[in-house]
N, C-alpha and C. Protein backbone atom coordinates (compact mmCIF):
# COMPACT_ATOMS: atom_id res chain seq x y z
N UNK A 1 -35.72 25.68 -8.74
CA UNK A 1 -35.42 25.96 -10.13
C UNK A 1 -34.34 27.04 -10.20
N UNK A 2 -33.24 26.89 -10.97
CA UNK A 2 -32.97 27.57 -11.25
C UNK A 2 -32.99 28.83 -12.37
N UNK A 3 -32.73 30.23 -11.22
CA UNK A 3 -32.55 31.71 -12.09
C UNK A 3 -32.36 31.55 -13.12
N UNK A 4 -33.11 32.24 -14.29
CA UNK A 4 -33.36 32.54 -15.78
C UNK A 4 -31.97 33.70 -15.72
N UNK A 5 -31.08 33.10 -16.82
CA UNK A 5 -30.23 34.23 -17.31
C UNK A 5 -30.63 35.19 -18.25
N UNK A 6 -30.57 36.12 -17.97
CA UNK A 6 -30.83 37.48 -18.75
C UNK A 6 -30.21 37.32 -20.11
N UNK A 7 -30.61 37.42 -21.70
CA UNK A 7 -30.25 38.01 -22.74
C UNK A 7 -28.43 38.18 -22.75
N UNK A 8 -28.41 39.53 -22.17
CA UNK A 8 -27.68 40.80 -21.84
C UNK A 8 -26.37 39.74 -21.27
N UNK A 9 -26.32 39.01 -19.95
CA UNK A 9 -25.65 38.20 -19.35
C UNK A 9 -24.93 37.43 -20.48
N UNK A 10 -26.00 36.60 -20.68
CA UNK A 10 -25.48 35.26 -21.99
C UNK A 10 -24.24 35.38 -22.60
N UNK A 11 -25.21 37.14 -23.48
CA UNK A 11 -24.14 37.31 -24.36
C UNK A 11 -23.15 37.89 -24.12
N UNK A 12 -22.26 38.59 -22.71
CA UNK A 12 -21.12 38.54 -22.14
C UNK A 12 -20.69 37.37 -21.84
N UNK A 13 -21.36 36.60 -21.33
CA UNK A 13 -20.60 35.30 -21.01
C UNK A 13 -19.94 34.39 -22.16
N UNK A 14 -20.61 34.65 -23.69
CA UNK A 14 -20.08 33.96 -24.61
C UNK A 14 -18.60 34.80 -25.22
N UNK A 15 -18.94 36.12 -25.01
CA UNK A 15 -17.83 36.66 -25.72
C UNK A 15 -16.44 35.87 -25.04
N UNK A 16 -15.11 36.25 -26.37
CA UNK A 16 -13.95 36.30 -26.06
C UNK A 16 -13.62 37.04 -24.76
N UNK A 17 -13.59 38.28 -24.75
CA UNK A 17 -13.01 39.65 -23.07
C UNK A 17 -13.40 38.54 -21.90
N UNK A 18 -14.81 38.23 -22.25
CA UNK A 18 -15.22 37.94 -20.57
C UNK A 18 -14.68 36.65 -20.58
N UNK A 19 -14.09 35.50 -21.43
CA UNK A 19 -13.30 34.19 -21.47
C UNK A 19 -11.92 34.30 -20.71
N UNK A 20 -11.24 35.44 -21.32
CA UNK A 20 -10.05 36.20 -20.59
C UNK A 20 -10.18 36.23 -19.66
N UNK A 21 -11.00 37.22 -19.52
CA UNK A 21 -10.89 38.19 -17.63
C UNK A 21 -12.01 37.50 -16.61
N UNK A 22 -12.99 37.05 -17.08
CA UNK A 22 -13.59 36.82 -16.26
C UNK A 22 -13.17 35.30 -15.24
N UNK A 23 -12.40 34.34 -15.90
CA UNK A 23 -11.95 33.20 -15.13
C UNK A 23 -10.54 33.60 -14.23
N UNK A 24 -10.20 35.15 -13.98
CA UNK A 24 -9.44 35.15 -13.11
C UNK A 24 -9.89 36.13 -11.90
N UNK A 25 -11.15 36.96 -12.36
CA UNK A 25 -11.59 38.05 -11.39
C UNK A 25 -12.76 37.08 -10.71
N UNK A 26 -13.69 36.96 -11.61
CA UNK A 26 -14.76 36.57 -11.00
C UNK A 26 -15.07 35.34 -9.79
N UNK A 27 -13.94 34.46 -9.54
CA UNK A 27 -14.26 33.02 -8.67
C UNK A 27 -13.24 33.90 -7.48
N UNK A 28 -12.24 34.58 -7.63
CA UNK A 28 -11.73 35.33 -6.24
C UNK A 28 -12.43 36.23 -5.47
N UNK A 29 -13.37 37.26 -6.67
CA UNK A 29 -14.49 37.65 -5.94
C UNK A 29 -15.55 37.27 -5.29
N UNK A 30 -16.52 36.00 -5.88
CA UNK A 30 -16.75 35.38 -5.41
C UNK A 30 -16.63 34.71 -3.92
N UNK A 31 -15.56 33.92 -3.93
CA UNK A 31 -14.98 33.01 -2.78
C UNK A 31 -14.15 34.72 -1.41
N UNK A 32 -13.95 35.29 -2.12
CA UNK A 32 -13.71 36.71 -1.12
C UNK A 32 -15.05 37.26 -0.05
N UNK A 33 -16.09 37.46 -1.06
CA UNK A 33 -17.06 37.65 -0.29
C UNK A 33 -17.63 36.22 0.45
N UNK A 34 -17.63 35.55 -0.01
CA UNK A 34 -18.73 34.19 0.41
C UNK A 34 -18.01 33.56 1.87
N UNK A 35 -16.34 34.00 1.89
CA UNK A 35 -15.82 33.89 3.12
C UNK A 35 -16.13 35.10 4.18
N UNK A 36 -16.18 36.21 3.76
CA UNK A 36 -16.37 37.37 4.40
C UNK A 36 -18.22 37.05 5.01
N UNK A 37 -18.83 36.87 4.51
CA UNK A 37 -20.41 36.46 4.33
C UNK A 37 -20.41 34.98 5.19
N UNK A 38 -19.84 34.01 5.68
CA UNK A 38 -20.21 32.94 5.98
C UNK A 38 -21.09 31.94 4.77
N UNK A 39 -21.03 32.17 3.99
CA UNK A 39 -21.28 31.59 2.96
C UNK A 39 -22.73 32.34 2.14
N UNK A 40 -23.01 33.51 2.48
CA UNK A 40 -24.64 33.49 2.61
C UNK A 40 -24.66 34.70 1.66
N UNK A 41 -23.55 35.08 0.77
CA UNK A 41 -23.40 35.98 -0.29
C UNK A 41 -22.52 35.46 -1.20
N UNK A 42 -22.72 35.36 -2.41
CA UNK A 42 -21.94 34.81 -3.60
C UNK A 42 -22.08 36.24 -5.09
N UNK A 43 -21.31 37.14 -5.17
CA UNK A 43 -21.46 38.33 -6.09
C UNK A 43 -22.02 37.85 -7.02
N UNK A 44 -21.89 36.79 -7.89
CA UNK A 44 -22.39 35.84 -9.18
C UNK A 44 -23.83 35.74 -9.31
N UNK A 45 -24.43 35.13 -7.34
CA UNK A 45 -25.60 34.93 -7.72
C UNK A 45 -26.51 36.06 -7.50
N UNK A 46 -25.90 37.83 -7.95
CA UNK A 46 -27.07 38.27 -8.37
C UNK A 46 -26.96 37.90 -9.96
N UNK A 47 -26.66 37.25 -10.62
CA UNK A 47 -26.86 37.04 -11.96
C UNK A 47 -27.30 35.89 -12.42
N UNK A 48 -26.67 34.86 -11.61
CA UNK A 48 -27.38 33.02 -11.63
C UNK A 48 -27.24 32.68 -10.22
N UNK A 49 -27.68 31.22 -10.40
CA UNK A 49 -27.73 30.71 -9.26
C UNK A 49 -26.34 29.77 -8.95
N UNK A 50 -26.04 30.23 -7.58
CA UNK A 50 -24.25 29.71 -7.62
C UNK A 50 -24.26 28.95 -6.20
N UNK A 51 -23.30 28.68 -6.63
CA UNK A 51 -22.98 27.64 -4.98
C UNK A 51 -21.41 27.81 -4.89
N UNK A 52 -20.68 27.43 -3.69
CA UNK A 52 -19.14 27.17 -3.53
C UNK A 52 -19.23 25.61 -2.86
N UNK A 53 -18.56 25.03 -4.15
CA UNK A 53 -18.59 23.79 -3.91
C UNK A 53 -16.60 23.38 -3.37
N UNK A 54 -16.54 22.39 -2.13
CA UNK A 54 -15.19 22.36 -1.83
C UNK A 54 -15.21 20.90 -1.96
N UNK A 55 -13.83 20.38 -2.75
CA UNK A 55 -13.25 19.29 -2.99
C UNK A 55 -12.33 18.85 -1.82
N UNK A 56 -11.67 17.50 -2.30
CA UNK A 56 -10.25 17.40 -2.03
C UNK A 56 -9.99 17.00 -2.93
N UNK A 57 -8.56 17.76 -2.81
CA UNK A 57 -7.60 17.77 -3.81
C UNK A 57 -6.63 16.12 -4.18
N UNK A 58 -6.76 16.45 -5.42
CA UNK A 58 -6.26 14.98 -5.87
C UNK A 58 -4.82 14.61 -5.60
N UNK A 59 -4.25 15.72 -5.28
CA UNK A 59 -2.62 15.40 -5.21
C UNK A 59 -2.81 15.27 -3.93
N UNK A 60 -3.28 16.68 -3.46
CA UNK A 60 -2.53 17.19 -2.06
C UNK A 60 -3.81 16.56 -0.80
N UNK A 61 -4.64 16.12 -1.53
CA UNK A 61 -5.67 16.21 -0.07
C UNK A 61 -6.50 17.29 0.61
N UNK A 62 -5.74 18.08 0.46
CA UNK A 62 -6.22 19.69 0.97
C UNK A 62 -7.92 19.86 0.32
N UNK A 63 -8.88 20.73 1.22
CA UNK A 63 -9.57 21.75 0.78
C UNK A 63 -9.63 22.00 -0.33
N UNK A 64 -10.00 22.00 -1.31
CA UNK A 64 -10.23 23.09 -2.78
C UNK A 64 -11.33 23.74 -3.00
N UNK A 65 -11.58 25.02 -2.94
CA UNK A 65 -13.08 25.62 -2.71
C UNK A 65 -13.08 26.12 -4.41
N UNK A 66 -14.38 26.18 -4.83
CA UNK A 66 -14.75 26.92 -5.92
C UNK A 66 -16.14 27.45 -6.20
N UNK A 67 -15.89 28.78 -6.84
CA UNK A 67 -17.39 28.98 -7.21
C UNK A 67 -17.90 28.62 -8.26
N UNK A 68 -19.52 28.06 -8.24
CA UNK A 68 -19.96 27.66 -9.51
C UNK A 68 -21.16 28.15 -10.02
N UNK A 69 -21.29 27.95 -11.41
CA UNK A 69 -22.94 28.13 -11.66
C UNK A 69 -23.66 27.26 -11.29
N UNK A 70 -24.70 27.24 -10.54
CA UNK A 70 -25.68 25.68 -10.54
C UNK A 70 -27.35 25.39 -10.95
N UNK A 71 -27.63 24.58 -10.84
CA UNK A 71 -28.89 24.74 -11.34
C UNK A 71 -29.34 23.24 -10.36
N UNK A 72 -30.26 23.82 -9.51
CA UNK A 72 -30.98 23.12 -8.67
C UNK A 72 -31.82 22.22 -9.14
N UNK A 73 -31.62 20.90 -8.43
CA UNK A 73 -32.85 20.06 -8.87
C UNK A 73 -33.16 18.89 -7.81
N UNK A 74 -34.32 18.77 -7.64
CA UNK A 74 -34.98 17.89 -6.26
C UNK A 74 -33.98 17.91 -5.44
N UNK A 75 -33.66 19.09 -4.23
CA UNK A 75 -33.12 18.86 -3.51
C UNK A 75 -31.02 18.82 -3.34
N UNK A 76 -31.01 18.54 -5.03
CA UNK A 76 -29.81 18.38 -4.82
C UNK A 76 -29.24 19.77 -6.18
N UNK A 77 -27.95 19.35 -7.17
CA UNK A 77 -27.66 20.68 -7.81
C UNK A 77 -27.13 19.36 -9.06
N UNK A 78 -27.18 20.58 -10.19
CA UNK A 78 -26.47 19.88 -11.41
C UNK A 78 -25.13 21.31 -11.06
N UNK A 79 -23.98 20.65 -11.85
CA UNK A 79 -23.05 21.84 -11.73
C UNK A 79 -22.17 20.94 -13.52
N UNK A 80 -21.77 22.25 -14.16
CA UNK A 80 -21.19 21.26 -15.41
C UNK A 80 -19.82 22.00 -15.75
N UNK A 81 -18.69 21.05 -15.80
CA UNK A 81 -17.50 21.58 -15.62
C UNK A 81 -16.95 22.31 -17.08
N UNK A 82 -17.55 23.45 -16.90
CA UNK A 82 -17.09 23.98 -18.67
C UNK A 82 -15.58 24.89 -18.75
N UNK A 83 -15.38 25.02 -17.30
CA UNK A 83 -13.61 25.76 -16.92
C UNK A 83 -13.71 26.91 -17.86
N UNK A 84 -14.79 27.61 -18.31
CA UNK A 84 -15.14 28.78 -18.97
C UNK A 84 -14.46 28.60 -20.63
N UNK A 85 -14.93 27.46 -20.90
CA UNK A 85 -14.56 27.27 -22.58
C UNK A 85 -13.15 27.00 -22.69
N UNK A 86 -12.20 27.14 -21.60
CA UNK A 86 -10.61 26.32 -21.52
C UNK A 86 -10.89 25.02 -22.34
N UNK A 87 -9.28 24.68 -22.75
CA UNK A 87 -9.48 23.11 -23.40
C UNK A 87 -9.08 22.18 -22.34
N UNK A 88 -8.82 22.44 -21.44
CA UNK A 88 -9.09 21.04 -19.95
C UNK A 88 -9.99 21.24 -19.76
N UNK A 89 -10.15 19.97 -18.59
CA UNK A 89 -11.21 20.23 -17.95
C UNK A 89 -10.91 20.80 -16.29
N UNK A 90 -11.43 21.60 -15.44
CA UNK A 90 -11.05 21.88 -14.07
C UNK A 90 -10.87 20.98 -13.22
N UNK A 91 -9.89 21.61 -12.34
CA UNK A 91 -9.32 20.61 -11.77
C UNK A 91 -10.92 20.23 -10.84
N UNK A 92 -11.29 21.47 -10.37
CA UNK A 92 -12.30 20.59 -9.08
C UNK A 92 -12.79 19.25 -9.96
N UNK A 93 -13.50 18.89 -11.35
CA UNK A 93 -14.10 17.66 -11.77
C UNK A 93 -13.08 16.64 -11.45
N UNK A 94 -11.85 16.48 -11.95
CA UNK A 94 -11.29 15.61 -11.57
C UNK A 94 -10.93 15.28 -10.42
N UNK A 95 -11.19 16.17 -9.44
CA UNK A 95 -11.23 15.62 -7.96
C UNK A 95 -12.02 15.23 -7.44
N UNK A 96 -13.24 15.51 -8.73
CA UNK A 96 -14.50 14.45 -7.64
C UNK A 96 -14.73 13.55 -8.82
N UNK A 97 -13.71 12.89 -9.63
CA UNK A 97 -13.86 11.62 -10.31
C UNK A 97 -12.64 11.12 -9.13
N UNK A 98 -12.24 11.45 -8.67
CA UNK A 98 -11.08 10.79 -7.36
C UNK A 98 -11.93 10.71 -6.23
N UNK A 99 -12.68 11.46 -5.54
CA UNK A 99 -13.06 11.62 -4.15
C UNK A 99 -14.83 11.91 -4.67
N UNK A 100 -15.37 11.35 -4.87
CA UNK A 100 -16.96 11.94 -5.13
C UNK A 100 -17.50 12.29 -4.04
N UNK A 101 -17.44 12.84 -3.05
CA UNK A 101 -17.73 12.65 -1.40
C UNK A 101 -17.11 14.64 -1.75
N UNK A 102 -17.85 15.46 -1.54
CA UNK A 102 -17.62 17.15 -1.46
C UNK A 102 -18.60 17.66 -0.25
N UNK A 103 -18.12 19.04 -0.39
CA UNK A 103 -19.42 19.66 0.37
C UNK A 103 -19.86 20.93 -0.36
N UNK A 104 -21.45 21.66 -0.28
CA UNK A 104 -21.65 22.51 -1.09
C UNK A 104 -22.29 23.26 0.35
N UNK A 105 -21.61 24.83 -0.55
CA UNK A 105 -22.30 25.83 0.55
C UNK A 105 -23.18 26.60 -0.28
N UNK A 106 -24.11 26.65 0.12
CA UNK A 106 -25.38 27.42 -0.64
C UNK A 106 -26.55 28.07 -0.08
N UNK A 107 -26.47 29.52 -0.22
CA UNK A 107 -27.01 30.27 0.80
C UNK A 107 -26.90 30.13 2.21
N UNK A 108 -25.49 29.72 2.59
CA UNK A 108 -25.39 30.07 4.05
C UNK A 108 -25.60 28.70 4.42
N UNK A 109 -25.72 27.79 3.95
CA UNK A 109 -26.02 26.59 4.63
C UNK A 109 -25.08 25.25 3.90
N UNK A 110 -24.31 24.93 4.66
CA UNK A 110 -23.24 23.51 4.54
C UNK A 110 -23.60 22.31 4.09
N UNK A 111 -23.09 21.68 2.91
CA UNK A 111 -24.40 20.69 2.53
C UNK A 111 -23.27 19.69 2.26
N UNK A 112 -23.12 18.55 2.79
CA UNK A 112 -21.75 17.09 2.35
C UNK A 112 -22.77 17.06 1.10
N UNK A 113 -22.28 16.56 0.21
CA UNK A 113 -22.70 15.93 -1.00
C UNK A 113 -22.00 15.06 -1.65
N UNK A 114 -22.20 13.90 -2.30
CA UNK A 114 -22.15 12.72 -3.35
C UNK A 114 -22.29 12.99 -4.47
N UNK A 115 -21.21 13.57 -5.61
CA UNK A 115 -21.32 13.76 -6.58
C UNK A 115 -21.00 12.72 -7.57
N UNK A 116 -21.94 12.60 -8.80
CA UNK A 116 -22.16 11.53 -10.05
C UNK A 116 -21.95 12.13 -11.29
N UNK A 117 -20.84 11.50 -11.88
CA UNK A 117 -20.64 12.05 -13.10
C UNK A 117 -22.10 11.18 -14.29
N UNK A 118 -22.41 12.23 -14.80
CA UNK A 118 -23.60 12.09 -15.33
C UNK A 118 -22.93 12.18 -17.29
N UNK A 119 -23.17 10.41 -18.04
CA UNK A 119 -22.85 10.11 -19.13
C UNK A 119 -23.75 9.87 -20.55
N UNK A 120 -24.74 9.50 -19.85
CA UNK A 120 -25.76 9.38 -20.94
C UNK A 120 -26.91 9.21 -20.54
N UNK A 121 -28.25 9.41 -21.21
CA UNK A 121 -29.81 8.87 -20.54
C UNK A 121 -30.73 10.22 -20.09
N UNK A 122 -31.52 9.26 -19.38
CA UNK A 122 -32.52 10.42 -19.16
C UNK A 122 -31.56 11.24 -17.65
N UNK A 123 -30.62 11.02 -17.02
CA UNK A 123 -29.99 12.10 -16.45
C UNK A 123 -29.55 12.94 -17.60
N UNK A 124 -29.04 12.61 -18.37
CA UNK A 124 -28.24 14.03 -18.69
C UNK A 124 -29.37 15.10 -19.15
N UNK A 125 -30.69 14.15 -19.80
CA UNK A 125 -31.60 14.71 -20.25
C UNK A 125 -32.33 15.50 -19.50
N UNK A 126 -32.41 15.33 -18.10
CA UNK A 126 -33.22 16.14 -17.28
C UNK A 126 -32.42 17.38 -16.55
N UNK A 127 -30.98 17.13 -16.86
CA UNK A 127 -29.88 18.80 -16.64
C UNK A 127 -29.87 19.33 -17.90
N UNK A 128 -30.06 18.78 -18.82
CA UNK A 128 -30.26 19.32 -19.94
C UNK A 128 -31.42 20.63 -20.01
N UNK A 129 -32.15 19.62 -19.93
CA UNK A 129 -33.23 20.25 -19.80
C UNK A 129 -33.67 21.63 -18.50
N UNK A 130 -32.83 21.19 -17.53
CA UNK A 130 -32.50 22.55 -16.37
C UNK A 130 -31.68 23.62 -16.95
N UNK A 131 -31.03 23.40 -17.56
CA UNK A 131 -30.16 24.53 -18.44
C UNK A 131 -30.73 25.18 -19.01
N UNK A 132 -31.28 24.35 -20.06
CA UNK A 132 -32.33 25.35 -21.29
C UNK A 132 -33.18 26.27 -20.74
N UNK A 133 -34.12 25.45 -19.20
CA UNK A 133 -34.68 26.01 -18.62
C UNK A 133 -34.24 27.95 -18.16
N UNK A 134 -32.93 27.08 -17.75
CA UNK A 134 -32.48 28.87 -17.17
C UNK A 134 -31.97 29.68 -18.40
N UNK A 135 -32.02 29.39 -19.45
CA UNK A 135 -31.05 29.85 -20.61
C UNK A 135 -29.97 30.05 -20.30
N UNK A 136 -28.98 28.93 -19.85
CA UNK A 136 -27.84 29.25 -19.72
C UNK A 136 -26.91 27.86 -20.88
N UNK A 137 -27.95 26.94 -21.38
CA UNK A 137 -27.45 26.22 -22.47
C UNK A 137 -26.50 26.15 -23.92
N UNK A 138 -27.00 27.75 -24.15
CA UNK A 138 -26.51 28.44 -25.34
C UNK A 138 -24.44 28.95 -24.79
N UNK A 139 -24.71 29.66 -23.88
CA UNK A 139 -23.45 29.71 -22.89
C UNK A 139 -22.52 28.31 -22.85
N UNK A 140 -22.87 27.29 -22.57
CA UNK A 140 -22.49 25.74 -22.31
C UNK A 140 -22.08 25.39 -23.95
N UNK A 141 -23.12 25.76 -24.66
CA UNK A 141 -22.47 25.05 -26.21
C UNK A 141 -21.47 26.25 -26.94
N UNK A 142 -21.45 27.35 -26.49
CA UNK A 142 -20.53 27.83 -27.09
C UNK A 142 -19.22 27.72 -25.81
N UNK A 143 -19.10 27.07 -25.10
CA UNK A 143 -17.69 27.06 -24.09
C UNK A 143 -17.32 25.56 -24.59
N UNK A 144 -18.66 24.73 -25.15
CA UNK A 144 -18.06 23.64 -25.60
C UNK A 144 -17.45 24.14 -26.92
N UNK A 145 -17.90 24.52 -27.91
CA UNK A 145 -17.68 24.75 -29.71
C UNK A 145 -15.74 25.34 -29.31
N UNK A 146 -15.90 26.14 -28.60
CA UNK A 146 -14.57 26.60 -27.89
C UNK A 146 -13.18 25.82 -27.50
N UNK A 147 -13.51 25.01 -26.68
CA UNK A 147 -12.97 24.04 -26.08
C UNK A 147 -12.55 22.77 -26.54
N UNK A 148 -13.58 22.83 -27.39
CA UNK A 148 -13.40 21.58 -28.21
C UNK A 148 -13.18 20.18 -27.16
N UNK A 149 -14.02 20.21 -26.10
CA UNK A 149 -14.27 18.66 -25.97
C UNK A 149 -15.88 18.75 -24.83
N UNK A 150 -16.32 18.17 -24.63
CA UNK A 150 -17.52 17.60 -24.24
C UNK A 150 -17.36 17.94 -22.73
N UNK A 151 -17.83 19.23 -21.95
CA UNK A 151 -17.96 19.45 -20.11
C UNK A 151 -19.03 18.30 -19.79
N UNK A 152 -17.89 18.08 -18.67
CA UNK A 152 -18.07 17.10 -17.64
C UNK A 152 -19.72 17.78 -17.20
N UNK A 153 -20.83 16.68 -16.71
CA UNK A 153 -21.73 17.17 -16.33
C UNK A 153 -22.13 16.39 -14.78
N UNK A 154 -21.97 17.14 -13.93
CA UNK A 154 -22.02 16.43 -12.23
C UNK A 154 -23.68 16.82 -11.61
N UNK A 155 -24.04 15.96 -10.92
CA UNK A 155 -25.23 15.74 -9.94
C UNK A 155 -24.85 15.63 -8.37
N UNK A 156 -24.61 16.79 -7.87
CA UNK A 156 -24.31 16.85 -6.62
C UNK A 156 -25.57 16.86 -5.60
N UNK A 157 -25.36 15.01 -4.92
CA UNK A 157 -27.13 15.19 -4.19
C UNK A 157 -26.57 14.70 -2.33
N UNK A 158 -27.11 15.61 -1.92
CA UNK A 158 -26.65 15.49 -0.21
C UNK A 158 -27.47 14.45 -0.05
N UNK A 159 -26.19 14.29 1.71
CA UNK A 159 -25.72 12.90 1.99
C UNK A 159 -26.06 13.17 3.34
């Protein structure tokens, strides 16, 4: 299950400042330590539960590492592409509507995964429902109200 977000958290994460600053500090810090760490420290997840999920890249092929929020479920992770209330969507989603085949590092441990873009039904209903769980839902509808279009919602389940 995933970590319950704190109150306190939420409501930085909804503000405007942390929309700004936080999508350029926070995923370098992140991915800084989690390389320094072998994967087995992510700064984020003393606040949620995170993973560094790596793509390939849709142009180039290459590696693309990123940090995410996630929210665990049987074994595998929901992750939902909200690009912090931006009006695209991130590039990592569209590289795994190209390549659904990733790998997730999470707590120190290397995981290939098969990611599913998740459209309607009782999937979306049961990440849905993992969100609310962690209170991090309220966060998600205001990056949508923001953004103005509908985050991609992925089921990353190892392979």
């Amino acid at each position: 299950m995933a970590r319950r977000v704190h109150p306190l958290i939420r409501a930085v994460a909804r503000s405007r400042p942390f929309a700004l600053v936080g999508p350029r500090v926070l995923p370098r810090l992140d991915l800084l330590v989690s390389r320094l760490t072998g994967g087995r420290v992510i700064p984020s997840e003393m606040m949620f539960t995170s993973l560094v999920l790596t793509t390939t890249g849709r142009r180039t092929g290459m590696p693309r590492r990123v940090p995410l929020l996630c929210f665990p479920h049987q074994g595998g992770w929901y992750v939902v592409a909200s690009n912090w209330g931006r009006e695209r969507h991130p590039s990592w989603s569209t590289n795994l509507l190209h390549q659904p085949r990733a790998e997730v590092t999470f707590r120190g441990r290397v995981v290939p995964v098969v990611a599913e873009l998740l459209t309607e039904g009782d999937d979306v209903g049961a990440a849905r429902a993992e969100l609310s769980r962690s209170g991090a839902a309220p966060v998600y509808d205001e990056y949508a109200a923001r953004s103005g279009r509908r985050a991609r919602l992925f089921r990353l389940t190892p392979v």
